[in-house]
C-alpha atoms as a PDB file:
ATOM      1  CA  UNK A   1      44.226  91.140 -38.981  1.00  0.00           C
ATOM      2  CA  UNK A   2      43.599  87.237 -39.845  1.00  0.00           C
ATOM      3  CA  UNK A   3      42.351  87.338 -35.856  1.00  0.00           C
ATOM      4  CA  UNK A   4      40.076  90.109 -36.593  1.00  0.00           C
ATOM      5  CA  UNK A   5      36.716  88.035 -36.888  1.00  0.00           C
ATOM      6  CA  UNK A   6      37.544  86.100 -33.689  1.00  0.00           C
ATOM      7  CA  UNK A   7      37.836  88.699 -32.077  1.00  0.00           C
ATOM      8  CA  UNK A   8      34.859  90.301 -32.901  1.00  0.00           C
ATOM      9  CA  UNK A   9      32.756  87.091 -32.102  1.00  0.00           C
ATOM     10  CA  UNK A  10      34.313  87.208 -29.049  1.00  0.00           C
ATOM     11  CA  UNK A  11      33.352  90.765 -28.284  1.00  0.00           C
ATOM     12  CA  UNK A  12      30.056  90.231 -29.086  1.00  0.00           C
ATOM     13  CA  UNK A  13      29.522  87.291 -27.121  1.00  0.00           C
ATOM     14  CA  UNK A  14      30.891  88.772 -24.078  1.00  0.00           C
ATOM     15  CA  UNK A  15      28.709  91.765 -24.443  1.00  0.00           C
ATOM     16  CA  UNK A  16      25.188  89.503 -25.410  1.00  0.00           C
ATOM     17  CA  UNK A  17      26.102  87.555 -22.426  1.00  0.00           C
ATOM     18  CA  UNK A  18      26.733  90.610 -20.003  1.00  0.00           C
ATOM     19  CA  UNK A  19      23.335  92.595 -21.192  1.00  0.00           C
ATOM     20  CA  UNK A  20      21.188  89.492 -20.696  1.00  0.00           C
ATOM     21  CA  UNK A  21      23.167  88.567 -17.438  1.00  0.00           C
ATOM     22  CA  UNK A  22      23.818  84.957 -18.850  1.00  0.00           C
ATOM     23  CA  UNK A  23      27.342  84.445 -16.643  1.00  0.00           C
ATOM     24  CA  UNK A  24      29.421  86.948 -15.765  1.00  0.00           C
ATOM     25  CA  UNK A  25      32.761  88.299 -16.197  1.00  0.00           C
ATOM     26  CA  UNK A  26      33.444  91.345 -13.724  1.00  0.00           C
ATOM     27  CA  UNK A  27      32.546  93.945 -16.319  1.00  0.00           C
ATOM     28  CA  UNK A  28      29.731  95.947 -15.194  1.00  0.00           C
ATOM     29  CA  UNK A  29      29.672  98.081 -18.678  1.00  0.00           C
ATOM     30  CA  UNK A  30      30.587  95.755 -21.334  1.00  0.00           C
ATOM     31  CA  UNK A  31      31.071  97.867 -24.482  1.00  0.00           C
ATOM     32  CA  UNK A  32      28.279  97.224 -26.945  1.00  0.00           C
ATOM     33  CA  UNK A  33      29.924  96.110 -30.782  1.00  0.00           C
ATOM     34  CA  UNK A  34      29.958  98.537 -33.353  1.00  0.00           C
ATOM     35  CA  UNK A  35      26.505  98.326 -35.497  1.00  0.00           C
ATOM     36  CA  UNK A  36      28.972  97.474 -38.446  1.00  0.00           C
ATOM     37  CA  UNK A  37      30.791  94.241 -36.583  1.00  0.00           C
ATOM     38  CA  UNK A  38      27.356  93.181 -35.318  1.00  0.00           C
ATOM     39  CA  UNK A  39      25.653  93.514 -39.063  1.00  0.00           C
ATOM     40  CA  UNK A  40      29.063  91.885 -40.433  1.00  0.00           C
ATOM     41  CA  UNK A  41      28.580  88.793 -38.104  1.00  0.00           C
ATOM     42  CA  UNK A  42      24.598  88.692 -39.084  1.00  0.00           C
ATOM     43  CA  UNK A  43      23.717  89.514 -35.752  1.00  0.00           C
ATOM     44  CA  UNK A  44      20.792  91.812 -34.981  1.00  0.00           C
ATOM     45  CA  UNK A  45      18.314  92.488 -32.168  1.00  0.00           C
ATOM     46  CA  UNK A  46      15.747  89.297 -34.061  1.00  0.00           C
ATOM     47  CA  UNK A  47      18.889  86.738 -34.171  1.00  0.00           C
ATOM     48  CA  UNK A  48      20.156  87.673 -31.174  1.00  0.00           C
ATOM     49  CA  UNK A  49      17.082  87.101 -29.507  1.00  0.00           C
ATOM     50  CA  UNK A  50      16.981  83.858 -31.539  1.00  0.00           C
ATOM     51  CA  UNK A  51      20.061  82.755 -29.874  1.00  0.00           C
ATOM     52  CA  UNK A  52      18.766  83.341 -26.444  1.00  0.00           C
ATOM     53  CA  UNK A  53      16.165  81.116 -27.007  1.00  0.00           C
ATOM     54  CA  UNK A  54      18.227  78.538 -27.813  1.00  0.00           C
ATOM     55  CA  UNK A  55      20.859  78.492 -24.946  1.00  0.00           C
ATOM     56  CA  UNK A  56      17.736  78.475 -22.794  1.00  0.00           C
ATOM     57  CA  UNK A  57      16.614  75.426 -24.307  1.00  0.00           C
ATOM     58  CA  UNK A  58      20.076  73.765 -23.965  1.00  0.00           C
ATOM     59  CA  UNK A  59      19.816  71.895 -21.072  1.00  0.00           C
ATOM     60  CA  UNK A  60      23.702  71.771 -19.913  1.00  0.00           C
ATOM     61  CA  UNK A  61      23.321  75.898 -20.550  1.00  0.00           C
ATOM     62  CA  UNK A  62      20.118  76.000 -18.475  1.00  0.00           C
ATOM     63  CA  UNK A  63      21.736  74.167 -15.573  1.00  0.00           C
ATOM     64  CA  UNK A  64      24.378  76.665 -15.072  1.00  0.00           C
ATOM     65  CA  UNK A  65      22.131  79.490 -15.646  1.00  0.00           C
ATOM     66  CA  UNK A  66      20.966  81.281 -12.327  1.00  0.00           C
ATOM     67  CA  UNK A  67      17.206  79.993 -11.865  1.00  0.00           C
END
């Protein structure tokens, strides 16, 4: 239970990174976070997008992004 959050992040990360093809793991269908988890870890479609923008900026990110 005191893992719970982590785990969360985690999933979420995995599944941002997966829909928006940043990386990839092997999982074609990455299972999208509950709406609760997601709203518990302040994420929404506005931050998430947010984020995005940022790793793009990064530039160690962008150089092992696919061009």
């Amino acid at each position: 239970a005191a893992h719970r959050p982590h785990a969360l992040a985690l999933q979420a990360a995995d599944w941002i990174c997966s829909v928006h093809r940043l990386g990839y793991s092997g999982n074609e269908h990455p299972e999208r976070p509950a709406d609760a988890d997601l709203k518990r870890l302040g994420l929404d479609e506005t931050r998430i997008t947010e984020l995005l923008k940022q790793l793009e900026g990064d530039p160690l990110i962008r150089s092992l992004l696919p061009i």
